[in-house]
Structure formats: structure tokens, C-alpha cells
N, C-alpha and C. Protein backbone atom coordinates (compact mmCIF):
# COMPACT_ATOMS: atom_id res chain seq x y z
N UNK A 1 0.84 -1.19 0.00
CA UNK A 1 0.00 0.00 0.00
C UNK A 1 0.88 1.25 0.00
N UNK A 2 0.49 2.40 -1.07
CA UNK A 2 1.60 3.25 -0.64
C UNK A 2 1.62 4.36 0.21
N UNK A 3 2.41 5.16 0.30
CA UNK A 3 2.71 5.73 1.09
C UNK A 3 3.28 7.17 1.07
N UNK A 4 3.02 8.04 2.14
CA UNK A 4 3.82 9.54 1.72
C UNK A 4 4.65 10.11 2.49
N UNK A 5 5.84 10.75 2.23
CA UNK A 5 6.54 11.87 3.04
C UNK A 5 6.64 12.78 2.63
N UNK A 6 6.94 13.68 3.52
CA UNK A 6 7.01 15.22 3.30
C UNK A 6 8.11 15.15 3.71
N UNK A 7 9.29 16.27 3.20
CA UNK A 7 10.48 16.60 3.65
C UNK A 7 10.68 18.14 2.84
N UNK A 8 10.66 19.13 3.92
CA UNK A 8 11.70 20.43 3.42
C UNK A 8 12.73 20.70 3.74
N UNK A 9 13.50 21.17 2.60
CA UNK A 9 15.35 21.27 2.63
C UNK A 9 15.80 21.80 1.91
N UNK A 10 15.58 23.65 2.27
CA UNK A 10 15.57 24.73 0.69
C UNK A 10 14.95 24.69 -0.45
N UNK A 11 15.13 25.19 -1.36
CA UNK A 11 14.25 24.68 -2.31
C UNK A 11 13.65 23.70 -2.79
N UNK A 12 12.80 23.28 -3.37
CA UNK A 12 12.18 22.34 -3.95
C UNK A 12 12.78 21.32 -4.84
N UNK A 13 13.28 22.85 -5.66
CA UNK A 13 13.67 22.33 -7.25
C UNK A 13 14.96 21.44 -6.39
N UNK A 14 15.57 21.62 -5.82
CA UNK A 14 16.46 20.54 -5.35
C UNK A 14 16.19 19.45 -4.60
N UNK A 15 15.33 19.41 -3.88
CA UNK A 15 15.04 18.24 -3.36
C UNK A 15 13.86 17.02 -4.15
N UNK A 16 13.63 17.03 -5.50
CA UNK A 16 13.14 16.18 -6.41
C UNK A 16 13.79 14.90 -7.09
N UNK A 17 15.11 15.44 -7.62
CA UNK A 17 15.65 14.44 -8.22
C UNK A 17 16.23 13.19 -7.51
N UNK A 18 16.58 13.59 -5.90
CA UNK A 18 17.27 12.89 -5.56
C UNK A 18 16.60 11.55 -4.56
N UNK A 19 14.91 12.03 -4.52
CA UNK A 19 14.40 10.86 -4.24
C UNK A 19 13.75 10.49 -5.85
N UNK A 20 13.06 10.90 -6.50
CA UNK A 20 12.37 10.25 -7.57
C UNK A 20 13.69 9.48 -8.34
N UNK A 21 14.70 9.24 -8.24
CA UNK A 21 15.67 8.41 -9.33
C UNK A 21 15.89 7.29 -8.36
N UNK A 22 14.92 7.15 -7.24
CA UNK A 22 15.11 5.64 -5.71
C UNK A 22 14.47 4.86 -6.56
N UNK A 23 14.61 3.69 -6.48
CA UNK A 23 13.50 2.53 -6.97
C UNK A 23 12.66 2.59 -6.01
N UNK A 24 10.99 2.45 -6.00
CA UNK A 24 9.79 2.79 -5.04
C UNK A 24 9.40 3.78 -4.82
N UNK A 25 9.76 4.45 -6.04
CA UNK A 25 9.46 6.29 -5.63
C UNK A 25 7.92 6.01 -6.43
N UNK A 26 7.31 6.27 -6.18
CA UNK A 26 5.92 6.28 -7.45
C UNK A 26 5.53 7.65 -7.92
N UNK A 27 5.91 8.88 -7.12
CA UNK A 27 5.87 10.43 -7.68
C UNK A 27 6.69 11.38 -6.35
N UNK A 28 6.89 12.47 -6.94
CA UNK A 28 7.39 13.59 -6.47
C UNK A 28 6.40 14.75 -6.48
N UNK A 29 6.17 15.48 -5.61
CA UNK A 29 5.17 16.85 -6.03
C UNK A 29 6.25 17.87 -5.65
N UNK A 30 6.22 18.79 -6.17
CA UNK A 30 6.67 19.92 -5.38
C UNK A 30 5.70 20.61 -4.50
N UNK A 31 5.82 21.32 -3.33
CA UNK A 31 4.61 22.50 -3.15
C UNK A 31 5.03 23.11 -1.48
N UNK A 32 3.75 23.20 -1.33
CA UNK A 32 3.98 24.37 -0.18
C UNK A 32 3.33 23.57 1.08
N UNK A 33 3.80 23.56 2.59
CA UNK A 33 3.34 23.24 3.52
C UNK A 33 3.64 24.07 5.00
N UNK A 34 2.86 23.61 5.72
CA UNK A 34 3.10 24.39 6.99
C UNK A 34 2.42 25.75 7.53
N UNK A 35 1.83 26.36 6.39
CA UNK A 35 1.66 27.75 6.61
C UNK A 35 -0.20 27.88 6.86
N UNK A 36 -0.69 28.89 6.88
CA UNK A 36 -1.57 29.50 7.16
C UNK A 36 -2.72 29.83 5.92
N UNK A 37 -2.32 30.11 5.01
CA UNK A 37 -2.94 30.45 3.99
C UNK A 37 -3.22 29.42 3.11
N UNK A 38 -4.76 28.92 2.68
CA UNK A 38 -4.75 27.68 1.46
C UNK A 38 -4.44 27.83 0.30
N UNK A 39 -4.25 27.23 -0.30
CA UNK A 39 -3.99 27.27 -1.97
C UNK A 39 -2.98 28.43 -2.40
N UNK A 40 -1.72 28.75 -1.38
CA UNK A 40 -0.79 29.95 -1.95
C UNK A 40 -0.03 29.51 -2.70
N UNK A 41 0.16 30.53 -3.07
CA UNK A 41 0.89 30.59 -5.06
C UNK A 41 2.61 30.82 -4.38
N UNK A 42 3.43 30.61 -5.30
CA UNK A 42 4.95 30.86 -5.32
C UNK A 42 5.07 32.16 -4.70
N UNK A 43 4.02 33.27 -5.12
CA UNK A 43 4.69 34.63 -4.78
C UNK A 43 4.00 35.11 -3.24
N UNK A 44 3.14 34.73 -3.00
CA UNK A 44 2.77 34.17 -1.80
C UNK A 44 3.60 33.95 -0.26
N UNK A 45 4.22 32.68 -0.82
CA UNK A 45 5.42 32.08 -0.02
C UNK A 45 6.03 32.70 -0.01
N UNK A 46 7.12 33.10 -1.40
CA UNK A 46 7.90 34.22 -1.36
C UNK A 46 8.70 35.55 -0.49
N UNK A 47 6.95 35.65 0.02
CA UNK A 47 6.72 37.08 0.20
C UNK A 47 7.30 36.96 2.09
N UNK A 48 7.31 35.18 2.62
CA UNK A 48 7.16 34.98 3.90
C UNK A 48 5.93 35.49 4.83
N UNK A 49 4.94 35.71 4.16
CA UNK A 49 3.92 35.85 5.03
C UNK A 49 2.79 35.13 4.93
N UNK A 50 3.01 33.55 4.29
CA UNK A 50 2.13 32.78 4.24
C UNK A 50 2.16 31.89 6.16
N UNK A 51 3.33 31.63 6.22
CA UNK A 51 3.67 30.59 7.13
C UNK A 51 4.39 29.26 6.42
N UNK A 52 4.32 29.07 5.08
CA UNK A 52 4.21 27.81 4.42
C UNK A 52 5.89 27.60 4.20
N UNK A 53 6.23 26.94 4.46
CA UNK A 53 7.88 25.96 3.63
C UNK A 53 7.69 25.11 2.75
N UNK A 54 8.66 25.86 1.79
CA UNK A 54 8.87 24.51 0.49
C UNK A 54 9.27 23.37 0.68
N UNK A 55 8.51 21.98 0.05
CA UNK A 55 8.60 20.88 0.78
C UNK A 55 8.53 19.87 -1.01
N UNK A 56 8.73 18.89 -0.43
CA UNK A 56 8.63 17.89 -1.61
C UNK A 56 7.41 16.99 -0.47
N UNK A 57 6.56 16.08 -1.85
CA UNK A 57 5.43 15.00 -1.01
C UNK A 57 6.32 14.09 -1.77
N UNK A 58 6.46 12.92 -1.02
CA UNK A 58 6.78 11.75 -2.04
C UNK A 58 5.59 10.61 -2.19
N UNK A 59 5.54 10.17 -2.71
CA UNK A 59 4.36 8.96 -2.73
C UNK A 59 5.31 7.56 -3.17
N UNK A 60 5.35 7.00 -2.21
CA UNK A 60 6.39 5.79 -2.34
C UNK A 60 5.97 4.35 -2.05
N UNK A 61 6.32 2.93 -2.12
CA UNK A 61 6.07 1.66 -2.08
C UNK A 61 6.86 1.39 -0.91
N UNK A 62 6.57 1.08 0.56
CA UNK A 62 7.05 0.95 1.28
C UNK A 62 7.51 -0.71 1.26
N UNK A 63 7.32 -1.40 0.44
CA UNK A 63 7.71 -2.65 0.01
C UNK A 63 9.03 -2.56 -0.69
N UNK A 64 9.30 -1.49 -1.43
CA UNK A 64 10.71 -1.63 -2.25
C UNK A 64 11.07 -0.27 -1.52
N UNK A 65 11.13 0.20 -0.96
CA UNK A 65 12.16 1.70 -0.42
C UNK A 65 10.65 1.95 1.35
N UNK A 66 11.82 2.35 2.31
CA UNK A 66 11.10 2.38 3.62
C UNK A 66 11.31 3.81 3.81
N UNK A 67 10.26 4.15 4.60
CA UNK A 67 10.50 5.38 5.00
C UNK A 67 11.66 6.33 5.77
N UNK A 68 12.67 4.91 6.70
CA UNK A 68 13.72 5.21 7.20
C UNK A 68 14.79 5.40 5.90
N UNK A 69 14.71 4.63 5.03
CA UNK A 69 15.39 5.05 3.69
C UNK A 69 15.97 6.54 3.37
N UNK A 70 14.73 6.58 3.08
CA UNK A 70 13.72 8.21 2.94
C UNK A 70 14.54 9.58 3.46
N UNK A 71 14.40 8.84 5.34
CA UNK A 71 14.67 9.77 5.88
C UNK A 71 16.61 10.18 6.05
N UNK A 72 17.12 8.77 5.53
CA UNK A 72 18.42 8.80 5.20
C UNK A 72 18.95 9.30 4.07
N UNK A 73 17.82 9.89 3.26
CA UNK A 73 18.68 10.48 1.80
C UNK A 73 18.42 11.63 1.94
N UNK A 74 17.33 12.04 2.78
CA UNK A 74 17.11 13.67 3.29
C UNK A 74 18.27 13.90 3.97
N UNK A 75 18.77 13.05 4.79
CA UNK A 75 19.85 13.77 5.83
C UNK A 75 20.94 14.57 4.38
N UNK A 76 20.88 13.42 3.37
CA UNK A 76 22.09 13.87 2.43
C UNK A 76 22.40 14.72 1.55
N UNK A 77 20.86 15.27 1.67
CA UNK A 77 20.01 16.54 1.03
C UNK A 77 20.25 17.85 1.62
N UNK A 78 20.42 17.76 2.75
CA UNK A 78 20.65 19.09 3.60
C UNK A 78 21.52 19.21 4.51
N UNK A 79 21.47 20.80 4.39
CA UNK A 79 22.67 20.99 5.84
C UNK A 79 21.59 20.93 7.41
N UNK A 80 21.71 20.14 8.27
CA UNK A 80 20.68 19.90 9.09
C UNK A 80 21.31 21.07 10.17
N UNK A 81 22.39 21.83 10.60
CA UNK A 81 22.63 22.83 11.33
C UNK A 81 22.12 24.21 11.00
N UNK A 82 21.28 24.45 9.80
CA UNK A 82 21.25 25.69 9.40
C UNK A 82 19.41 25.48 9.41
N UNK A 83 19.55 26.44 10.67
CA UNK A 83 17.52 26.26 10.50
C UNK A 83 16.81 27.31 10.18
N UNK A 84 17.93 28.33 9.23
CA UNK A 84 16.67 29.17 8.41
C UNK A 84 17.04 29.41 6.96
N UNK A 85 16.90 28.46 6.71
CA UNK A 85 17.24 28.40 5.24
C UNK A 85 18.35 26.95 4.42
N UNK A 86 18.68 26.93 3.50
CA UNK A 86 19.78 25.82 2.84
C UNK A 86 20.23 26.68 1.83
N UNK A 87 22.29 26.91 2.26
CA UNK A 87 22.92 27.40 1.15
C UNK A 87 22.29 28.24 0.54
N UNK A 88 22.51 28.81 -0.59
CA UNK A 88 21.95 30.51 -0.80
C UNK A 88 20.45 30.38 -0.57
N UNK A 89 19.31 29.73 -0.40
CA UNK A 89 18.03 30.18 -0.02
C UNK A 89 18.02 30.52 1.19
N UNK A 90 17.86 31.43 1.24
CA UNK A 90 17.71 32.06 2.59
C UNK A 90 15.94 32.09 3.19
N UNK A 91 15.42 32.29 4.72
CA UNK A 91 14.39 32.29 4.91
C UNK A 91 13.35 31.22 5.61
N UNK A 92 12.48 31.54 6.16
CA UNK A 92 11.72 30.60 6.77
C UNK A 92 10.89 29.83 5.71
N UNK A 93 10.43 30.20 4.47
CA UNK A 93 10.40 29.14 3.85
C UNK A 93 11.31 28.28 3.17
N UNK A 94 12.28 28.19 3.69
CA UNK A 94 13.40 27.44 3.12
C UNK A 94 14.15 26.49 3.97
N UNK A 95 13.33 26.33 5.49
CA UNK A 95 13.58 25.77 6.69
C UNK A 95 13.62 24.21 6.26
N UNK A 96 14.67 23.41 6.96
CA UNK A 96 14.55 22.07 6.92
C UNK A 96 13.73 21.55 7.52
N UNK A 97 13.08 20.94 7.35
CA UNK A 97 11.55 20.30 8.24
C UNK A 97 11.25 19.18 7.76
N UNK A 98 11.43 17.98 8.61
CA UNK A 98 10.94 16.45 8.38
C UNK A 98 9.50 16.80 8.81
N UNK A 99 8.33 16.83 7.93
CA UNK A 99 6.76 16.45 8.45
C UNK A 99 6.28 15.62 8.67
N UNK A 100 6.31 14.72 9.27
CA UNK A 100 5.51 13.75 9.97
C UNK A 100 4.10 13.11 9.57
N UNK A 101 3.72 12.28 8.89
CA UNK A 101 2.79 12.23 9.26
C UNK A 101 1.71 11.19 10.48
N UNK A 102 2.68 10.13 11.00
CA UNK A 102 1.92 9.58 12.06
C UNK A 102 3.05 9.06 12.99
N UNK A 103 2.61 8.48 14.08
CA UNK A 103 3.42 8.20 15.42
C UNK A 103 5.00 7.67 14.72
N UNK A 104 4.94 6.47 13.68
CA UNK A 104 6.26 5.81 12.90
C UNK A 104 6.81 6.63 12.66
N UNK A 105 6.24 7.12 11.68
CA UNK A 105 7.65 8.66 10.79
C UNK A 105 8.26 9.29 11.63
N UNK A 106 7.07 9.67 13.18
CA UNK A 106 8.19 10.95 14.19
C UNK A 106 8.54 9.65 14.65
N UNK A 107 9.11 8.59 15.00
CA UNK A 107 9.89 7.72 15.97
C UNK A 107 11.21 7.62 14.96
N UNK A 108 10.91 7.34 13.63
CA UNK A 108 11.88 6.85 12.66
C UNK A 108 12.67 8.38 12.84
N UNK A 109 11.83 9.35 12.82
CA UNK A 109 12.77 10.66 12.07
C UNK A 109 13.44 10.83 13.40
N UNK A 110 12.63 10.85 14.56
CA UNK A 110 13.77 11.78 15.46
C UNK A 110 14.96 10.63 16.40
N UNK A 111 14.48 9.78 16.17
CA UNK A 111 15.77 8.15 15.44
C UNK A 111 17.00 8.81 14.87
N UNK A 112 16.45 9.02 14.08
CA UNK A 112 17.67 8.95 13.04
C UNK A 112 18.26 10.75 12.71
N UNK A 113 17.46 11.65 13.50
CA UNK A 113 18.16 12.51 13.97
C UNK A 113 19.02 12.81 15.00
N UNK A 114 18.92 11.60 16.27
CA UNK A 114 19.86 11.90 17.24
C UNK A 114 20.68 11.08 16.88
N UNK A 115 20.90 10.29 16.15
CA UNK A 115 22.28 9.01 15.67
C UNK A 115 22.74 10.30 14.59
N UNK A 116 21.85 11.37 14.07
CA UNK A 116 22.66 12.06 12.96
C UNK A 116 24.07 12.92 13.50
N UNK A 117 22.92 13.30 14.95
CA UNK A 117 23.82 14.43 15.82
C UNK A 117 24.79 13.60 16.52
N UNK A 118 24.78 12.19 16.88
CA UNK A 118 25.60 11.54 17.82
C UNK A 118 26.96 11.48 16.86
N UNK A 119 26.66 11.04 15.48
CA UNK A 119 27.60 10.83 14.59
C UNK A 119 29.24 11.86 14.53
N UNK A 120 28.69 13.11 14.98
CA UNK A 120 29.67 14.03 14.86
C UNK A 120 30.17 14.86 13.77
N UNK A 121 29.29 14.73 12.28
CA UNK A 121 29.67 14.75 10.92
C UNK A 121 29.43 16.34 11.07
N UNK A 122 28.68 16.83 11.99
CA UNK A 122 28.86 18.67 11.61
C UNK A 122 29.49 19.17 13.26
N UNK A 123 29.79 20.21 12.77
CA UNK A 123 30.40 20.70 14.71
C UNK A 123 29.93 21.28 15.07
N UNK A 124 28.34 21.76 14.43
CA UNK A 124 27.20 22.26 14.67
C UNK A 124 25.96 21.88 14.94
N UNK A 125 25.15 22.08 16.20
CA UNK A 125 23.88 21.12 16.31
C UNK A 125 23.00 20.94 15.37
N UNK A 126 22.97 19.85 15.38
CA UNK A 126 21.63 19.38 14.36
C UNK A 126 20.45 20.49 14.63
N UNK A 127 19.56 20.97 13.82
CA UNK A 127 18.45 22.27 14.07
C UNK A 127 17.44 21.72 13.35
N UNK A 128 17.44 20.64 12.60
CA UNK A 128 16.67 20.72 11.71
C UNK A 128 15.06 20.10 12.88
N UNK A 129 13.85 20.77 12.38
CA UNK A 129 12.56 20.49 12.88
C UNK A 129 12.14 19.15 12.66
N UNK A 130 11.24 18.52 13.11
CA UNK A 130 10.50 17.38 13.18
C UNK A 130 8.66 17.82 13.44
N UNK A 131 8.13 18.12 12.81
CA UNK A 131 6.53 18.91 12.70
C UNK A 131 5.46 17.89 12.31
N UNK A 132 4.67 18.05 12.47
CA UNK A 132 3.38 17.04 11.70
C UNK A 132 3.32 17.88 11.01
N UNK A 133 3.06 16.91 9.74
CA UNK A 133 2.77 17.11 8.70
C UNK A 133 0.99 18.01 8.68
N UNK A 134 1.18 19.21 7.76
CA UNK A 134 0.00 19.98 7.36
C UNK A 134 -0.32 19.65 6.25
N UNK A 135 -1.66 20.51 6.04
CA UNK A 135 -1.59 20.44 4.12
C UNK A 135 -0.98 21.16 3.71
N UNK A 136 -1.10 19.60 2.72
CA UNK A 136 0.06 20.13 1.56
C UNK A 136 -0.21 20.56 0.33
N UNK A 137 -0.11 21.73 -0.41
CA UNK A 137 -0.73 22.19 -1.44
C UNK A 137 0.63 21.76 -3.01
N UNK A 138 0.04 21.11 -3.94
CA UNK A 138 1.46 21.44 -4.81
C UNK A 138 1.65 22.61 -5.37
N UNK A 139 2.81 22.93 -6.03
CA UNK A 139 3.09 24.55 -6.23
C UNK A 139 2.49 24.18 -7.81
N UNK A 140 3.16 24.99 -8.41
CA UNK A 140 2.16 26.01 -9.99
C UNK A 140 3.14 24.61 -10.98
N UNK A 141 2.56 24.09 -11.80
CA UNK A 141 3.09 23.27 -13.00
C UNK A 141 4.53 23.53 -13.37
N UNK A 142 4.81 25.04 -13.72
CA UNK A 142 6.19 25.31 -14.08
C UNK A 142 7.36 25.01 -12.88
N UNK A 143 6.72 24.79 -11.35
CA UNK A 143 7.82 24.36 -10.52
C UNK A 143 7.97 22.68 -10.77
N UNK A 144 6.88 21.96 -11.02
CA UNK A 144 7.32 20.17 -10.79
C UNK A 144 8.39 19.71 -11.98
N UNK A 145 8.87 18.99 -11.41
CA UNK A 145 10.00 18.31 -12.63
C UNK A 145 10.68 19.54 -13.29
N UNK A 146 11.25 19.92 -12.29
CA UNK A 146 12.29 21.66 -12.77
C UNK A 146 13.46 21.29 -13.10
N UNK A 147 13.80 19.97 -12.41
CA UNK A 147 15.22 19.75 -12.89
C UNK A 147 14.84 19.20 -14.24
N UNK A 148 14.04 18.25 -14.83
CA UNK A 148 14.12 17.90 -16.06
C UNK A 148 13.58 18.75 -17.42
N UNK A 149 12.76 19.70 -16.72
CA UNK A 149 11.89 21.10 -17.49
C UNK A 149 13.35 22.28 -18.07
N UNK A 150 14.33 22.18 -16.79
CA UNK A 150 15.71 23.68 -16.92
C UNK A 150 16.51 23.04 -16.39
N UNK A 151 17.19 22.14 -17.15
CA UNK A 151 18.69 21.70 -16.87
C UNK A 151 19.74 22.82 -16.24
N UNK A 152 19.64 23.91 -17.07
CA UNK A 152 20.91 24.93 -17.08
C UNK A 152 20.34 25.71 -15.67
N UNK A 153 19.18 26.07 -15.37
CA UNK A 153 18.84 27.05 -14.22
C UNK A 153 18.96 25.90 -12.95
N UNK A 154 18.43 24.44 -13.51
CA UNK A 154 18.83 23.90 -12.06
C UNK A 154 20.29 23.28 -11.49
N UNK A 155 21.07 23.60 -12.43
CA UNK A 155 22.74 23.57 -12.49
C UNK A 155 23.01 24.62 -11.56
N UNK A 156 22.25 25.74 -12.25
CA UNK A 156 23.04 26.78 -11.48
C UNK A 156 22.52 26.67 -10.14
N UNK A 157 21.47 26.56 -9.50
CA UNK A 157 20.41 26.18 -8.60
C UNK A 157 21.60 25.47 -7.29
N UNK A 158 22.03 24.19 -7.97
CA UNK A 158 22.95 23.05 -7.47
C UNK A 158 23.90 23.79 -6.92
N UNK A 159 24.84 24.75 -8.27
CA UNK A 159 25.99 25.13 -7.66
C UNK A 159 25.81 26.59 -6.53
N UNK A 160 25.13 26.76 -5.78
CA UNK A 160 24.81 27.78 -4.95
C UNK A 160 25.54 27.06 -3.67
N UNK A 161 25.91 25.86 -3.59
CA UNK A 161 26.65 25.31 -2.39
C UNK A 161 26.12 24.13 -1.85
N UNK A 162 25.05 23.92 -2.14
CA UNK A 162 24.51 22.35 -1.82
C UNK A 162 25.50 21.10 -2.11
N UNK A 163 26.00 20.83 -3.30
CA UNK A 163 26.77 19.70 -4.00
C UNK A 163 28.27 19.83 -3.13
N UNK A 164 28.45 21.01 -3.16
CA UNK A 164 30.10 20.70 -2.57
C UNK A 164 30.01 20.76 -0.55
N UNK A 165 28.73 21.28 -0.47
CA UNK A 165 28.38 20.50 1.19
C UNK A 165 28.19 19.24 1.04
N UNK A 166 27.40 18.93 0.23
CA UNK A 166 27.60 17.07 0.23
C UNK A 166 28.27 16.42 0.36
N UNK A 167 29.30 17.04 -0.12
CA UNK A 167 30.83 16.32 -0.78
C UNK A 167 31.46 16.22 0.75
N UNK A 168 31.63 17.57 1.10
CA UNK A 168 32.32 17.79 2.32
C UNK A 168 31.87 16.81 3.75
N UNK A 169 30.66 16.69 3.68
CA UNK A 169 30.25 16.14 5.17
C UNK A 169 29.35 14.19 4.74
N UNK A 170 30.22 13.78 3.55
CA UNK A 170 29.32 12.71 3.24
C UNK A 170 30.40 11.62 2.40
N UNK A 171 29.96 10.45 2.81
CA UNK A 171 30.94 9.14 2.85
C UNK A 171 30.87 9.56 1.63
């Protein structure tokens, strides 16, 4: 039966490719969660006065990829010490936030957030949130599948400092 997570970790457009290319991914959405306002648009969020953080939904086969999986390729996705924003996105919608959606996900996530912090891999505390999951709205057509829609803008996207933090703090 499948299944969903939410995970925000700066932008969007970056956090798509790197679960939808898992085997058991069945979709990616981009969109907006957390905030106050229904159905807000990009400029909306933007503006920080929705409440909402950019988030990816995944819809996955918990038979071929688990949610602890999941929550192990997010760690590899973000800088988990920086809790207002990732690399040049700056801002509260750009907050790292595992969403939750039932008792498992928060046991798995905040699991595998204190083995993140026990690990020692940053010399900075882990910050990143653990929230139940809200609604989740997806964003406007021209944001889903951005990396495969603008190769060249989501290159540049990448090189803002995400890829060479990876590099730096990851086997």
C-alpha cells in the first residue's frame, strides 16, 4: 500500500531528483506546507507571510524503499545545522523540516536525527525540525520536474553550495 513523506530542505527544485531516481518512488510533487494560507501561489510564499515551507510529497512503495530510507537520503540533502534556510536560499520558507505524518515517521525521524547528531559529521547542532505534517498544497506546473523542465537554471540552482556541502560532510 503506498505511502507519503514530506520533507523540506531549501528549495524544492532541489530536493526532487534525488528521491524520484530511488526505486519505489511512485511520484514527487513539489509544493507548499506548513503555513496558514490555502492554496498559496509561489509569490505568496515568497513574500514569507504565508507561514508555508517549500517541501517535496513523495508517494512511495514501502515494500521496495522504507521510510527510514527516505529519511536517510534527506539527511544527504541538507545541511541539518542551518535552520533558516539551505545554502543561498535564505528564509523561513526554506527551513529544513521532516513532516511527519503519524506516530512511525516521528519515531523513525527523530531516530535517526539523534544518531545524525551523535555521529559528529557537523560541529554544529543538528536544528533541523520534526513537525506534523499539514496540508500540503502542490506549487504552480512550471515548478514540478524543474530539474528535467531547466537543466541549465537547475545547475546553477545546485551550484549555490549544496553539492560541494555534500561532498564535504558525506561518505
Amino acid at each position: 500500500m503506498e505511502q507519503t513523506a514530506i520533507f523540506a530542505g531549501g528549495c524544492f527544485w532541489c530536493m526532487v531528483e534525488p528521491f524520484e531516481t530511488q526505486p519505489g518512488i511512485i511520484k514527487v510533487v513539489s509544493g507548499y506546507t506548513g503555513g496558514h494560507v490555502p492554496n498559496p501561489t509561489y509569490e505568496q510564499v515568497a513574500s514569507h507571510t504565508t507561514g508555508h515551507t517549500e517541501a517535496v510529497l513523495i508517494r512511495f512503495d514501502p515494500e521496495i524503499i522504507s521510510y527510514r530510507q527516505l529519511v536517510q537520503i534527506y539527511w544527504q540533502q541538507t545541511d541539518p545545522t542551518d535552520a533558516m534556510g539551505q545554502f543561498q536560499d535564505r528564509g523561513d520558507s526554506y527551513r529544513p523540516v521532516i513532516f511527519v505524518n503519524n506516530d512511525e515517521q516521528r519515531q523513525i525521524a527523530e531516530e535517526s536525527r539523534e544518531q545524525l547528531a551523535k555521529s559528529e559529521i557537523f560541529d554544529d547542532p543538528i536544528v533541523t525540525k520534526i513537525e506534523d505534517a499539514k496540508p500540503f498544497y502542490p506549487a504552480e506546473e512550471y515548478h514540478q520536474q524543474f530539474y528535467k523542465k531547466n537543466p541549465l537554471r537547475y545547475q546553477i540552482q545546485e551550484a549555490g553550495g549544496r553539492s560541494a556541502f555534500q561532498k564535504k560532510h558525506r561518505n
